[in-house]
PDB file of N, CA and C in Angstrom:
ATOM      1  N   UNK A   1      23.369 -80.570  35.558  1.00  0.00           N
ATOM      2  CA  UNK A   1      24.237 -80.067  34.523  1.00  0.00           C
ATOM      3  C   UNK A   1      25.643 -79.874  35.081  1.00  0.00           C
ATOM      4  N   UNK A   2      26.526 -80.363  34.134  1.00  0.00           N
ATOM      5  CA  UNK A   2      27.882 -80.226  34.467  1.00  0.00           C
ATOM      6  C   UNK A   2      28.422 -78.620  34.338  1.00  0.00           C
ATOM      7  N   UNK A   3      29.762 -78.343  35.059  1.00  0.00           N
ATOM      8  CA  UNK A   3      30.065 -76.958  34.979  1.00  0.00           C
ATOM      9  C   UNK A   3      31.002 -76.910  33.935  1.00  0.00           C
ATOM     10  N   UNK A   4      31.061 -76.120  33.555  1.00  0.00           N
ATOM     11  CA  UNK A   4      32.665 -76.328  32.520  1.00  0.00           C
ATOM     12  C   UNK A   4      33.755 -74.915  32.964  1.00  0.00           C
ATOM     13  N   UNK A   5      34.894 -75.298  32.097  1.00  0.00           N
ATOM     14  CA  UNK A   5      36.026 -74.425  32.782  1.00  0.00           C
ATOM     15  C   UNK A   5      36.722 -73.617  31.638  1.00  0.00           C
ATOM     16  N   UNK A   6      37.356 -72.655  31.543  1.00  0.00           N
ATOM     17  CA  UNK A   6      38.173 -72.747  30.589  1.00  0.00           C
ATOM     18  C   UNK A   6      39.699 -73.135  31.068  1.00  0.00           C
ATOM     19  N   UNK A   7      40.238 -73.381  29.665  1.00  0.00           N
ATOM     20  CA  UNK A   7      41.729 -73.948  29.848  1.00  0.00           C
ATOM     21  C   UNK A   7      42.565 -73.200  28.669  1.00  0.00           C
ATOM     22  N   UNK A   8      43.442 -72.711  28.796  1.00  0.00           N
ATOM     23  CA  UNK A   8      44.388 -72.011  28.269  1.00  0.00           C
ATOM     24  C   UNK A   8      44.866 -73.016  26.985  1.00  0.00           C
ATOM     25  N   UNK A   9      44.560 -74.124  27.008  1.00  0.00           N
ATOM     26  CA  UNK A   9      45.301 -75.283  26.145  1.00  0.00           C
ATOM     27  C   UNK A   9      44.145 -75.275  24.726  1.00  0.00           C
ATOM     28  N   UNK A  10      42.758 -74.777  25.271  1.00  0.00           N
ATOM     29  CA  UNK A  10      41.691 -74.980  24.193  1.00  0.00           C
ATOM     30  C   UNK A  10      42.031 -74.130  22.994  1.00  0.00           C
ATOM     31  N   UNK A  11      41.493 -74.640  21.915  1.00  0.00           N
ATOM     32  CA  UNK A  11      41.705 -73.849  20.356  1.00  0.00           C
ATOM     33  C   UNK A  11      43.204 -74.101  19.928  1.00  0.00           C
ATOM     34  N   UNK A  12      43.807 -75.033  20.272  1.00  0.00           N
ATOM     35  CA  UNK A  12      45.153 -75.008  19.992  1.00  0.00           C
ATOM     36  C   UNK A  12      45.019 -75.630  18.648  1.00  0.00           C
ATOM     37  N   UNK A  13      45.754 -75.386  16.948  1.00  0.00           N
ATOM     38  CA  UNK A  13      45.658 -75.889  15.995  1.00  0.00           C
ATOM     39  C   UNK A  13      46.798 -77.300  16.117  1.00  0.00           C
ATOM     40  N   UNK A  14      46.403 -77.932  15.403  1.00  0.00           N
ATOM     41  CA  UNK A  14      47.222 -79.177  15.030  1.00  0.00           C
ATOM     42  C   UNK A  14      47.982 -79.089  14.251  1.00  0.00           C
ATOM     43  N   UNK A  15      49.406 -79.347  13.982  1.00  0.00           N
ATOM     44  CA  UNK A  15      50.800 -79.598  13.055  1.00  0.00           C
ATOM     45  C   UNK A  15      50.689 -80.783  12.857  1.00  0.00           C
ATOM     46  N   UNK A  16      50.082 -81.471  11.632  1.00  0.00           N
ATOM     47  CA  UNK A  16      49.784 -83.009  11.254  1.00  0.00           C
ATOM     48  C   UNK A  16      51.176 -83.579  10.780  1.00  0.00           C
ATOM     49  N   UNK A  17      52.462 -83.543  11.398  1.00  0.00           N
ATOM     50  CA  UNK A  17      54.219 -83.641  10.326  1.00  0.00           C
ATOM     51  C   UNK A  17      54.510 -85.291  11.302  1.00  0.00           C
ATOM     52  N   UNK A  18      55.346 -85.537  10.676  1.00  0.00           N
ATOM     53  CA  UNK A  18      55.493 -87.133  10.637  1.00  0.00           C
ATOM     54  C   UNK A  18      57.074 -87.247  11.358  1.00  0.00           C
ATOM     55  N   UNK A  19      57.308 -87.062  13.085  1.00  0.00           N
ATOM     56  CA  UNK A  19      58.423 -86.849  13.420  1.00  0.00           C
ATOM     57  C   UNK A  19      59.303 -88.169  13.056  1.00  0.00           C
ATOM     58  N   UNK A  20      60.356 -87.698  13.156  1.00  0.00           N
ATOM     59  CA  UNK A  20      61.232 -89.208  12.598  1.00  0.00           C
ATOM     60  C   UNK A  20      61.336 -90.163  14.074  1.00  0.00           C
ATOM     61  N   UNK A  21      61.645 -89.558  15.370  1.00  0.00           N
ATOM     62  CA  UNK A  21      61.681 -90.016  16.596  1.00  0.00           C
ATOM     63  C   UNK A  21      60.491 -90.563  17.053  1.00  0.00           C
ATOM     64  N   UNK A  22      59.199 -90.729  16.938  1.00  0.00           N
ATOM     65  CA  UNK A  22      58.096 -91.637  17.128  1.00  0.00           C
ATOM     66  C   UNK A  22      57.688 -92.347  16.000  1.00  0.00           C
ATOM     67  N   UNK A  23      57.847 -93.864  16.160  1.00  0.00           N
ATOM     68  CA  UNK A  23      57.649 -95.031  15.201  1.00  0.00           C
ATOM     69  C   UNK A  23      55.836 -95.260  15.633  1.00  0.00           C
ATOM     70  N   UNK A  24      55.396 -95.271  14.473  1.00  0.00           N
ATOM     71  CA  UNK A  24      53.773 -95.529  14.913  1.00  0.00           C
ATOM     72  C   UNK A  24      53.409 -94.390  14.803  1.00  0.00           C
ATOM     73  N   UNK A  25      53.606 -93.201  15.017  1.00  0.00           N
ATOM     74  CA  UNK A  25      53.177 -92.147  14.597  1.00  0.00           C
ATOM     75  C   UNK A  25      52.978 -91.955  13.483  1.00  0.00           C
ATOM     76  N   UNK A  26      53.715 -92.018  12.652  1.00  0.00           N
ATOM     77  CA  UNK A  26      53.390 -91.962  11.511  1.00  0.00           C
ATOM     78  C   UNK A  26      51.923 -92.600  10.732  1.00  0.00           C
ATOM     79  N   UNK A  27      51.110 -93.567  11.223  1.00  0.00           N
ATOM     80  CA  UNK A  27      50.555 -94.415  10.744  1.00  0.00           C
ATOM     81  C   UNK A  27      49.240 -93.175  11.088  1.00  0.00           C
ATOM     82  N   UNK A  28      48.944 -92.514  12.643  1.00  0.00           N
ATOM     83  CA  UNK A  28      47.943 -91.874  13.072  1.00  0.00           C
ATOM     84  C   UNK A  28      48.134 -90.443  12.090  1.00  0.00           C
ATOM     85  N   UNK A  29      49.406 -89.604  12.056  1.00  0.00           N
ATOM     86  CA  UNK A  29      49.128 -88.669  10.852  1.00  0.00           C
ATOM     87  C   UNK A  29      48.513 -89.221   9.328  1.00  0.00           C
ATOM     88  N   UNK A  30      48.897 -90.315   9.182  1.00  0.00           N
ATOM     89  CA  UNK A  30      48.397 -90.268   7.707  1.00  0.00           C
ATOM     90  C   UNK A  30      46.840 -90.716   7.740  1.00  0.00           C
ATOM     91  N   UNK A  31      46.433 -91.203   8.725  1.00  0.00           N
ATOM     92  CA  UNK A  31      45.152 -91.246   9.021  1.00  0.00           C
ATOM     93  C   UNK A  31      44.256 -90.077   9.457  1.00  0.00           C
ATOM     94  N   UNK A  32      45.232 -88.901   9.876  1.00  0.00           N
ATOM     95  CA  UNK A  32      44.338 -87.952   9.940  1.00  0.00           C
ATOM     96  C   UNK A  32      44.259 -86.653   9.428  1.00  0.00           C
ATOM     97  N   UNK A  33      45.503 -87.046   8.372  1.00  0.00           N
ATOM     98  CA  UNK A  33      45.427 -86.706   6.977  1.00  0.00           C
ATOM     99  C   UNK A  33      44.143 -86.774   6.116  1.00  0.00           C
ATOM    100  N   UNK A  34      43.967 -88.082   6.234  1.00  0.00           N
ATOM    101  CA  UNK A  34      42.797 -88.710   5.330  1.00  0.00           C
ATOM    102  C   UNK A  34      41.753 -88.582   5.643  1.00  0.00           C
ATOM    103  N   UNK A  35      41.447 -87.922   7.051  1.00  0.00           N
ATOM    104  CA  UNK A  35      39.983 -87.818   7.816  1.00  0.00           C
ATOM    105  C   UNK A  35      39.471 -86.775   7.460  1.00  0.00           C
ATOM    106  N   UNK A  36      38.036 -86.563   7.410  1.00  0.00           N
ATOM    107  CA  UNK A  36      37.101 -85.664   7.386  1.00  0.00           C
ATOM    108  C   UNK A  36      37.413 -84.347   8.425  1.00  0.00           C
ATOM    109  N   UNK A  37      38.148 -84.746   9.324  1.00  0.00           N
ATOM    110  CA  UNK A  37      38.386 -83.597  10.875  1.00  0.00           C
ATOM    111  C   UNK A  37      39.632 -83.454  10.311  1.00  0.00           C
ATOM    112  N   UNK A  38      40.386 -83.238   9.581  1.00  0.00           N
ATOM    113  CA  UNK A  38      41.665 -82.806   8.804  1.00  0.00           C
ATOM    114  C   UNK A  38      41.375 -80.930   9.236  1.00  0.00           C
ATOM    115  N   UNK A  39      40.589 -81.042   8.779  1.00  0.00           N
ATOM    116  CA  UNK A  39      39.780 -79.129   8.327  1.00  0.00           C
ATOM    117  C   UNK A  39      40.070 -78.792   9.693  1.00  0.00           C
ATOM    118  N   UNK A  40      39.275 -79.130  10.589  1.00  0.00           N
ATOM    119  CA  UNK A  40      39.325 -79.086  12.097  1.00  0.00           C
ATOM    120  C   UNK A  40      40.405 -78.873  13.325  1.00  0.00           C
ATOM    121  N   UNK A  41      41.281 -79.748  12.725  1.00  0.00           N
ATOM    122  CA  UNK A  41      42.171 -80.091  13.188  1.00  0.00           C
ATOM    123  C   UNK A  41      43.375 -78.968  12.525  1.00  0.00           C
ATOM    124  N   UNK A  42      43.601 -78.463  11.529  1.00  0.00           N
ATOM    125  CA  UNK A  42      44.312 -77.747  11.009  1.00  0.00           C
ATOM    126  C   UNK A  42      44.337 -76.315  10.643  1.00  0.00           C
ATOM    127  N   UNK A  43      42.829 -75.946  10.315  1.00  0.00           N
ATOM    128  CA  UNK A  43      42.623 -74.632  10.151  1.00  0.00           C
ATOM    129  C   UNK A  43      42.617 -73.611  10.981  1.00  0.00           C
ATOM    130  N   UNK A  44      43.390 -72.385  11.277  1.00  0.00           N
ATOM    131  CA  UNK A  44      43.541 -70.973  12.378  1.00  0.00           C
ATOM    132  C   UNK A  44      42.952 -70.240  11.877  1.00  0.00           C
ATOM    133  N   UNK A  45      41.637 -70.431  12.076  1.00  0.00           N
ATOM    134  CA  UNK A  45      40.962 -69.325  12.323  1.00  0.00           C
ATOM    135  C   UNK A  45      41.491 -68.147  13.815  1.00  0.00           C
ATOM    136  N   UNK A  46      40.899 -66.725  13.533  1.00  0.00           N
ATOM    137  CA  UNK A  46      41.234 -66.048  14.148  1.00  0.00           C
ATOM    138  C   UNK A  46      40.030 -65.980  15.599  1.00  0.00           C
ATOM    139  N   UNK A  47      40.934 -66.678  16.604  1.00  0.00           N
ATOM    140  CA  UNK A  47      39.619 -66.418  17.953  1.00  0.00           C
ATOM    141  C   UNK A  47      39.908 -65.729  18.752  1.00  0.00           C
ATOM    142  N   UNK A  48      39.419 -64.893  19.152  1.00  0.00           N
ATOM    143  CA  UNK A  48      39.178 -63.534  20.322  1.00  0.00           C
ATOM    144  C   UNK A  48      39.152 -64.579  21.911  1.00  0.00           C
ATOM    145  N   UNK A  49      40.313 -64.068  22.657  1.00  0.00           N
ATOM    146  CA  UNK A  49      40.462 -65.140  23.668  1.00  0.00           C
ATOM    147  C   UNK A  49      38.873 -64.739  24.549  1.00  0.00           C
ATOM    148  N   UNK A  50      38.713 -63.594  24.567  1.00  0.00           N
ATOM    149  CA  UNK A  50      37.166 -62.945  25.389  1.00  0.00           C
ATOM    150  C   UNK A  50      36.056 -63.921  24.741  1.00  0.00           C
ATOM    151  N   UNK A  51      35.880 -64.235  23.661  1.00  0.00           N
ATOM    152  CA  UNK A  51      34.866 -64.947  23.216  1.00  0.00           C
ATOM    153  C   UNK A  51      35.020 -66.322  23.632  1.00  0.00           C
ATOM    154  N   UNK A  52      35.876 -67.241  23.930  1.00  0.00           N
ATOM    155  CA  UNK A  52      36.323 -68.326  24.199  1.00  0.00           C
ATOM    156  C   UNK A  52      36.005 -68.083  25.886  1.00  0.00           C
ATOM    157  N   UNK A  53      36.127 -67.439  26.579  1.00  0.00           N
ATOM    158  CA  UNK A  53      36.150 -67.013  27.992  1.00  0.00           C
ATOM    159  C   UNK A  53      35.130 -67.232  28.227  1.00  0.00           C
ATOM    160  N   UNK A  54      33.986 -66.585  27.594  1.00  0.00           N
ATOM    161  CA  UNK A  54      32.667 -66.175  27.993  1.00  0.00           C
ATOM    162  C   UNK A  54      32.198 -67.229  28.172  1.00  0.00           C
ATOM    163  N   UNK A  55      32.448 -68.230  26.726  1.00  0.00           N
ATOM    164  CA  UNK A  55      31.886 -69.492  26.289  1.00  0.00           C
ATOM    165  C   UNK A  55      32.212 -70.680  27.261  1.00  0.00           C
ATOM    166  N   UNK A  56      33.305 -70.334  28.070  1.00  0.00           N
ATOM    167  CA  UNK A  56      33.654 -71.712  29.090  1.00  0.00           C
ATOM    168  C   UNK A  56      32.556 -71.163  30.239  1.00  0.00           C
ATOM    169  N   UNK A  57      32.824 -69.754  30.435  1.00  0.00           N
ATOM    170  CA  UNK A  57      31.743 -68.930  31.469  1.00  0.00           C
ATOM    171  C   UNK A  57      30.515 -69.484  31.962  1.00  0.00           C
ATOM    172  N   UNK A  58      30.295 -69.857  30.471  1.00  0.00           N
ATOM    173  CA  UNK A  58      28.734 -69.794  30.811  1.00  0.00           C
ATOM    174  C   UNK A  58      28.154 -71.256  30.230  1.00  0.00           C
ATOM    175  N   UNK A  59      29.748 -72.235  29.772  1.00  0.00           N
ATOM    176  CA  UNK A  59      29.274 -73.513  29.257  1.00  0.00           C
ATOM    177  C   UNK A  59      28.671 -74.716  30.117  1.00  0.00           C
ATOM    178  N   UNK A  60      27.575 -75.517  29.887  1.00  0.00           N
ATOM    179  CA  UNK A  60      26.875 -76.232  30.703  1.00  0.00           C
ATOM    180  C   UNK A  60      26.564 -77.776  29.916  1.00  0.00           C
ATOM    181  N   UNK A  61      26.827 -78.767  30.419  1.00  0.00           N
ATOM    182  CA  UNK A  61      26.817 -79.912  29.407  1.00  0.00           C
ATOM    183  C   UNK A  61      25.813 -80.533  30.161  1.00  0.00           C
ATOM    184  N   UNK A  62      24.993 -81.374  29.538  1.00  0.00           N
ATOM    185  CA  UNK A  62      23.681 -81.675  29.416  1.00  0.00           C
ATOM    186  C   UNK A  62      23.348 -82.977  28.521  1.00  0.00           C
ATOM    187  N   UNK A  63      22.314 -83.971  29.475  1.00  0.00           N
ATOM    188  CA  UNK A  63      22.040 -85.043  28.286  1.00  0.00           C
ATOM    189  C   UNK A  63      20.540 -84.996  28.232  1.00  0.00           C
ATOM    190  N   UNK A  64      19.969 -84.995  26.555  1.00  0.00           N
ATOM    191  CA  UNK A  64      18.633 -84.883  26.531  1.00  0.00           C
ATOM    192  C   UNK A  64      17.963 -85.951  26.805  1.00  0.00           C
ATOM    193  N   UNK A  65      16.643 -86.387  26.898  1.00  0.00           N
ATOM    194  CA  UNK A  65      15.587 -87.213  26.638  1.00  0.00           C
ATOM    195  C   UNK A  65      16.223 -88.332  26.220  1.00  0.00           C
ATOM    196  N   UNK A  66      16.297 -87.902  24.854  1.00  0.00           N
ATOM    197  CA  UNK A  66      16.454 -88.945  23.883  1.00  0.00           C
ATOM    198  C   UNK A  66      18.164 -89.473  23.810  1.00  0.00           C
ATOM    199  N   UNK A  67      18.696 -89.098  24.857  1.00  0.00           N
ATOM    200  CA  UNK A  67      20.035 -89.908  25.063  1.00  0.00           C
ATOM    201  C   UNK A  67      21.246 -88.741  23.877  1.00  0.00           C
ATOM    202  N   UNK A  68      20.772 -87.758  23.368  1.00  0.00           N
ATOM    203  CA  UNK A  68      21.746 -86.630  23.094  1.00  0.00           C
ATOM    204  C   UNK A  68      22.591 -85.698  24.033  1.00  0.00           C
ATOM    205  N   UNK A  69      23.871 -85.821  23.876  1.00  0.00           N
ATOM    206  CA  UNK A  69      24.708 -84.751  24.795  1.00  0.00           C
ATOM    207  C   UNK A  69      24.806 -84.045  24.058  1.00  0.00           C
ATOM    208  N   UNK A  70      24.344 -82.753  24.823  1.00  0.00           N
ATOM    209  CA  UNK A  70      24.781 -81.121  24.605  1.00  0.00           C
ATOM    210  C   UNK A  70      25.766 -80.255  25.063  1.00  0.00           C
ATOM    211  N   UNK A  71      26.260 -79.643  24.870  1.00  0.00           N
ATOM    212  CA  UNK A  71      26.597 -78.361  25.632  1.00  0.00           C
ATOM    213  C   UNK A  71      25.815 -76.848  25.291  1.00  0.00           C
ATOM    214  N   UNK A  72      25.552 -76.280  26.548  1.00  0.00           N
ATOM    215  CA  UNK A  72      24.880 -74.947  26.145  1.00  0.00           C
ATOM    216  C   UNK A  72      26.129 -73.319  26.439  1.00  0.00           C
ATOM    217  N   UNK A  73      25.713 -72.709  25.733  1.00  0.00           N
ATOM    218  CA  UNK A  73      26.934 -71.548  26.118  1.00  0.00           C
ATOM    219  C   UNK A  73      26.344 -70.504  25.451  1.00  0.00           C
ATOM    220  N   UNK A  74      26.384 -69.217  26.811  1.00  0.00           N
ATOM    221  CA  UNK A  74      26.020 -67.681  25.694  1.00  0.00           C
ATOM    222  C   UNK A  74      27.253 -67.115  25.626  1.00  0.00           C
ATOM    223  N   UNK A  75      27.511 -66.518  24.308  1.00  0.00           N
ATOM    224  CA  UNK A  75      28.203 -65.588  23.878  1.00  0.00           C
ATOM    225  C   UNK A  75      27.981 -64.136  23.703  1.00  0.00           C
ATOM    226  N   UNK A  76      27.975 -63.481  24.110  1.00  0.00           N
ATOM    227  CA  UNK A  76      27.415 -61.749  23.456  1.00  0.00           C
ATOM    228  C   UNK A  76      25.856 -61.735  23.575  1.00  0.00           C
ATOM    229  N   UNK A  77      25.243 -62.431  24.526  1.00  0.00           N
ATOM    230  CA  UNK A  77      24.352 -62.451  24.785  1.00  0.00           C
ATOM    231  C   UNK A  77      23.347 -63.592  23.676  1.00  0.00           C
ATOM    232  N   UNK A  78      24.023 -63.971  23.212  1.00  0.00           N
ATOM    233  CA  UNK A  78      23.646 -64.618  22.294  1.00  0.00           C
ATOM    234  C   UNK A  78      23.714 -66.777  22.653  1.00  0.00           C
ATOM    235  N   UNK A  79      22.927 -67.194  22.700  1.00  0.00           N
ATOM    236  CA  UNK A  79      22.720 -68.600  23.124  1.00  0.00           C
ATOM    237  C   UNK A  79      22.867 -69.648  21.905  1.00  0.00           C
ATOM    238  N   UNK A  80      24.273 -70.445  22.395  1.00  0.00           N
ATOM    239  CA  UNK A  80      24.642 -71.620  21.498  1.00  0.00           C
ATOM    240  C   UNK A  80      24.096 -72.839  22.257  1.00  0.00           C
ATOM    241  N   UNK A  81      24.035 -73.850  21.336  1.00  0.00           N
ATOM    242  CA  UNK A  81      23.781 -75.262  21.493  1.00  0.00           C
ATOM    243  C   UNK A  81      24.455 -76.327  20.427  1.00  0.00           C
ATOM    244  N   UNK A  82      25.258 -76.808  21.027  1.00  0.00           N
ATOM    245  CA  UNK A  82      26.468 -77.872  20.622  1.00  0.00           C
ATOM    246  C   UNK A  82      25.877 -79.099  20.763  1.00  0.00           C
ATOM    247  N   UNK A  83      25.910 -80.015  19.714  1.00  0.00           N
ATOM    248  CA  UNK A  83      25.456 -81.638  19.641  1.00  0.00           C
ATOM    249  C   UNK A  83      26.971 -82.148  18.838  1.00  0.00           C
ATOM    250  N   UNK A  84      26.669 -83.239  19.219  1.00  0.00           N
ATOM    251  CA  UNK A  84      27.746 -84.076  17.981  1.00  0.00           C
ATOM    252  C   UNK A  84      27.469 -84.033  16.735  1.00  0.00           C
ATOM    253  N   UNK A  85      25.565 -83.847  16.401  1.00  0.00           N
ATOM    254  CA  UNK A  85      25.330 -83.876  15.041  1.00  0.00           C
ATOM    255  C   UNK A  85      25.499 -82.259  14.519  1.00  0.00           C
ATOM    256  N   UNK A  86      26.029 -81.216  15.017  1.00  0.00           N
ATOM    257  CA  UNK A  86      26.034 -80.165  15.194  1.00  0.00           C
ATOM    258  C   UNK A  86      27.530 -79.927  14.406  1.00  0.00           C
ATOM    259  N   UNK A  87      28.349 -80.881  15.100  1.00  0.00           N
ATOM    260  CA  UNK A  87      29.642 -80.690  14.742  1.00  0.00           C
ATOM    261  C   UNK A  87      30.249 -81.228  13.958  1.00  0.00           C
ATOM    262  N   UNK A  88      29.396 -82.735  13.488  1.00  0.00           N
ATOM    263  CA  UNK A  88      29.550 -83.282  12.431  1.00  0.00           C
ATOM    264  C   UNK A  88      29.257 -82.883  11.065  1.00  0.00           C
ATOM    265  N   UNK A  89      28.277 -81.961  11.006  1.00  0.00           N
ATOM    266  CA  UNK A  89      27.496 -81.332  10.099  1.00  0.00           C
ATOM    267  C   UNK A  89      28.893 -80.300   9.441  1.00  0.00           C
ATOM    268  N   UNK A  90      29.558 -79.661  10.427  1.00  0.00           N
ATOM    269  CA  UNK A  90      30.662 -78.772  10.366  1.00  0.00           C
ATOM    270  C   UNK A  90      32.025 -79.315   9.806  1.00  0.00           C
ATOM    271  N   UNK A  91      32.030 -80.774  10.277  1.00  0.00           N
ATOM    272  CA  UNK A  91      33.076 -81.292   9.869  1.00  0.00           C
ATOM    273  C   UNK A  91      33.358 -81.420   8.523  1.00  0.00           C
ATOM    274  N   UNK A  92      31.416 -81.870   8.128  1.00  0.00           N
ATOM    275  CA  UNK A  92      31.874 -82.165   7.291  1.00  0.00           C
ATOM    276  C   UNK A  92      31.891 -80.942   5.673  1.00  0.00           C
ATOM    277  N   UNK A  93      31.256 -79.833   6.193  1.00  0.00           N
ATOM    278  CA  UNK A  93      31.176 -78.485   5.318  1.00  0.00           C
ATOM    279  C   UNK A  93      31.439 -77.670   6.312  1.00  0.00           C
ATOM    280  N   UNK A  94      32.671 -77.323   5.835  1.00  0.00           N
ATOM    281  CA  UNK A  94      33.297 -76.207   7.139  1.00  0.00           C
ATOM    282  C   UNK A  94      32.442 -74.537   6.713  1.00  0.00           C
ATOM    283  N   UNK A  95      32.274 -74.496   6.109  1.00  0.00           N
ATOM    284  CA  UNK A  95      31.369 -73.081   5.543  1.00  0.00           C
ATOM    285  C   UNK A  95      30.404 -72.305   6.501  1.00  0.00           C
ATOM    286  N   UNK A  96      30.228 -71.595   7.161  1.00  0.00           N
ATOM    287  CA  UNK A  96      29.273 -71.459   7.886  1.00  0.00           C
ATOM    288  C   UNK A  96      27.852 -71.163   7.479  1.00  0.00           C
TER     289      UNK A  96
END
């Protein structure tokens, strides 16, 4: 199992704006405009930097059996498990 770290750069929200000084840019905002990870990418939620801490603390990435990557992480004593189909599921109904 891999170790993980935290980084001061994580949880940063996205400003999806269309600078006039990068040509081609423009083409990737309006594409991710149009994407399903729009939500993702844009929404501030409020995160407790301690909860984010814990979670690099104690994060461990992992590939199953069946060729699935995980990550595992406790929070508050409490044990998460991260898949892609995990996050896709989220992407695509942000609701908890």
């Amino acid at each position: 199992m891999a170790s993980m770290k935290y980084c001061d750069k994580h949880n940063q929200v996205g400003f999806l704006k269309k600078p006039e000084e990068s040509t081609g840019f423009a083409e990737i905002v309006d594409f991710l405009k149009g994407s399903y990870i729009r939500y993702a990418l844009t929404h501030n939620p409020t995160i407790h930097d301690s909860l984010v801490k814990q979670f690099w603390q104690t994060a461990t990435a992992s590939t199953l059996v069946d060729g699935t990557l995980e990550l595992r992480a406790t929070i508050d004593s409490l044990e998460y498990i991260i898949t892609e189909a995990s996050v896709r599921s989220k992407l695509v109904d942000p609701t908890p």
